[in-house]
Protein backbone atom coordinates (compact mmCIF):
# COMPACT_ATOMS: atom_id res chain seq x y z
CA UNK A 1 0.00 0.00 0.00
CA UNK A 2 2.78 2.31 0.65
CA UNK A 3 4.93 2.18 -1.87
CA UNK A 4 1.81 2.69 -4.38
CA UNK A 5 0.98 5.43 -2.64
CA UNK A 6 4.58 6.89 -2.88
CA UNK A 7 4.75 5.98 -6.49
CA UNK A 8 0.83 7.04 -7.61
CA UNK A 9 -0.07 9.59 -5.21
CA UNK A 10 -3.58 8.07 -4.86
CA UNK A 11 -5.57 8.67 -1.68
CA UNK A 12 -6.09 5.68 1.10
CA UNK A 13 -9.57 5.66 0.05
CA UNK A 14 -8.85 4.98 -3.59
CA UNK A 15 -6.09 2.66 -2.30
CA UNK A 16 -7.87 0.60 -0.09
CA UNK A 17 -10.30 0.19 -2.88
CA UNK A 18 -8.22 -1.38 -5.69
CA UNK A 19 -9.11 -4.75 -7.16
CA UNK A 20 -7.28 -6.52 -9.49
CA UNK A 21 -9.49 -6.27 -12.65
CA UNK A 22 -8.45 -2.23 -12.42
CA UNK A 23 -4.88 -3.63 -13.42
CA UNK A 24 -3.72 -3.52 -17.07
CA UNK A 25 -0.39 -5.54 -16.37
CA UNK A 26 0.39 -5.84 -20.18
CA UNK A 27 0.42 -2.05 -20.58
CA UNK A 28 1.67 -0.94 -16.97
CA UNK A 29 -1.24 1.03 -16.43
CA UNK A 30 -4.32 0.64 -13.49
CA UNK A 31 -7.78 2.58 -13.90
CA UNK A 32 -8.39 4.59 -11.00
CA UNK A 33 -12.16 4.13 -10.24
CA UNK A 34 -13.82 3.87 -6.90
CA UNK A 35 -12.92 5.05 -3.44
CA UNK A 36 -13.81 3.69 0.04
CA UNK A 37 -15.60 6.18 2.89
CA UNK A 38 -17.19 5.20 5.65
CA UNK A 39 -17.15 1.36 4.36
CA UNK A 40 -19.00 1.91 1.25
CA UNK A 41 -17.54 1.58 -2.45
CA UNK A 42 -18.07 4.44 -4.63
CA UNK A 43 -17.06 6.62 -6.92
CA UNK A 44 -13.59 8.58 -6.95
CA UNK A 45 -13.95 11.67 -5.27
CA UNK A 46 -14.31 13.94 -8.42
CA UNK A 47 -14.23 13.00 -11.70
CA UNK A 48 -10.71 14.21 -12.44
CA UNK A 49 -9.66 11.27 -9.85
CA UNK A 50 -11.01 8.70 -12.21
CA UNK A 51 -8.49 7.86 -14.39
CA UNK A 52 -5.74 5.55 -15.89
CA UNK A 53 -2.34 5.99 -14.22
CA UNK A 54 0.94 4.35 -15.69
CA UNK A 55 2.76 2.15 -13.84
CA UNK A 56 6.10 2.32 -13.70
CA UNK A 57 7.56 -1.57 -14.53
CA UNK A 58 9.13 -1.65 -11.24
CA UNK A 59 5.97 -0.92 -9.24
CA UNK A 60 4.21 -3.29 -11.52
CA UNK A 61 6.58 -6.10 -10.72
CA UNK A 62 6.03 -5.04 -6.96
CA UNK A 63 2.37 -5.58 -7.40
CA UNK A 64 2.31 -8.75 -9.14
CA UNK A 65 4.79 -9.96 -6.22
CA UNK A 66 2.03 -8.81 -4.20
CA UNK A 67 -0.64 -10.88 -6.23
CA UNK A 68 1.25 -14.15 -4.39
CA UNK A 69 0.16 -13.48 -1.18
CA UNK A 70 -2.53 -11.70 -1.17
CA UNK A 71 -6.16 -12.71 0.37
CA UNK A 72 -7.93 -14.07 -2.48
CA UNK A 73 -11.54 -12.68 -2.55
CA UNK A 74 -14.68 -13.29 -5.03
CA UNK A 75 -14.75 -9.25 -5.43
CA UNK A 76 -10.93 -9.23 -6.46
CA UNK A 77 -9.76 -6.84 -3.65
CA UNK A 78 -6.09 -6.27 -3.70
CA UNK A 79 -5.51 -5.62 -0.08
CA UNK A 80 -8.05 -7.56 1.57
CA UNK A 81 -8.70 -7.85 5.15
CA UNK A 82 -8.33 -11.88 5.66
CA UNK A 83 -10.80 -11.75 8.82
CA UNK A 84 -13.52 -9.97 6.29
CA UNK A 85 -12.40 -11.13 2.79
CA UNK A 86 -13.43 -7.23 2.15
CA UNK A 87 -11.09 -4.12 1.85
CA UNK A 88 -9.59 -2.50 5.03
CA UNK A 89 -11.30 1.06 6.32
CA UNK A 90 -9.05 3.41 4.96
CA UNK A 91 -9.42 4.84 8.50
CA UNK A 92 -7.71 1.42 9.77
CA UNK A 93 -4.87 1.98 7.12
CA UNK A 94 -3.64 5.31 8.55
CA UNK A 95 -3.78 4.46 12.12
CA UNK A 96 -1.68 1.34 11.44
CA UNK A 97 0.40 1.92 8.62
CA UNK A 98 0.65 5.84 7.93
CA UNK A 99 0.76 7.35 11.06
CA UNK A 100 4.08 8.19 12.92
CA UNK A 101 3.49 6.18 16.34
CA UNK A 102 1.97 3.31 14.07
């Protein structure tokens, strides 16, 4: 989650609510399409957010090493909680992961 936010720039909520079918792998690129608040799947926050972004090969590589251990889930959710099978609250993300005493 990290380093694609350090490489993309995308917000936790957009983040949190990749799945894999938003990856083009073949042409390095990932469509930039829904966002998670408050636990529900929507849209991006404007329509300027929804977009295709390209992925450096590096990051892609990163990803697909991610693809090896990541919770498989009928939806496709790239980082799935495993007790849920369903995306993490984006809330969750930056108390664990993002912020400085985390």
């Amino acid at each position: 989650m990290v380093q694609i936010a350090q490489c993309l720039g995308l917000r936790v909520s957009e983040i949190a609510a990749l799945q894999w079918d938003d990856f083009d792998f073949e042409k390095n690129q990932l469509l930039v399409q829904r966002s998670i608040v408050s636990g529900r799947v929507d849209d991006v926050k404007t329509e300027y957010s929804q977009d295709y972004v390209l992925l450096h090969p590096s990051l892609t590589k990163i990803v697909l090493e991610w693809s090896k251990q990541a919770v498989p889930t009928e939806e496709g959710w790239l980082f799935a909680n495993p007790m849920t099978n369903r995306p993490y609250h984006p809330t969750e993300i930056q108390k664990r992961y993002l912020s400085p005493s985390g």
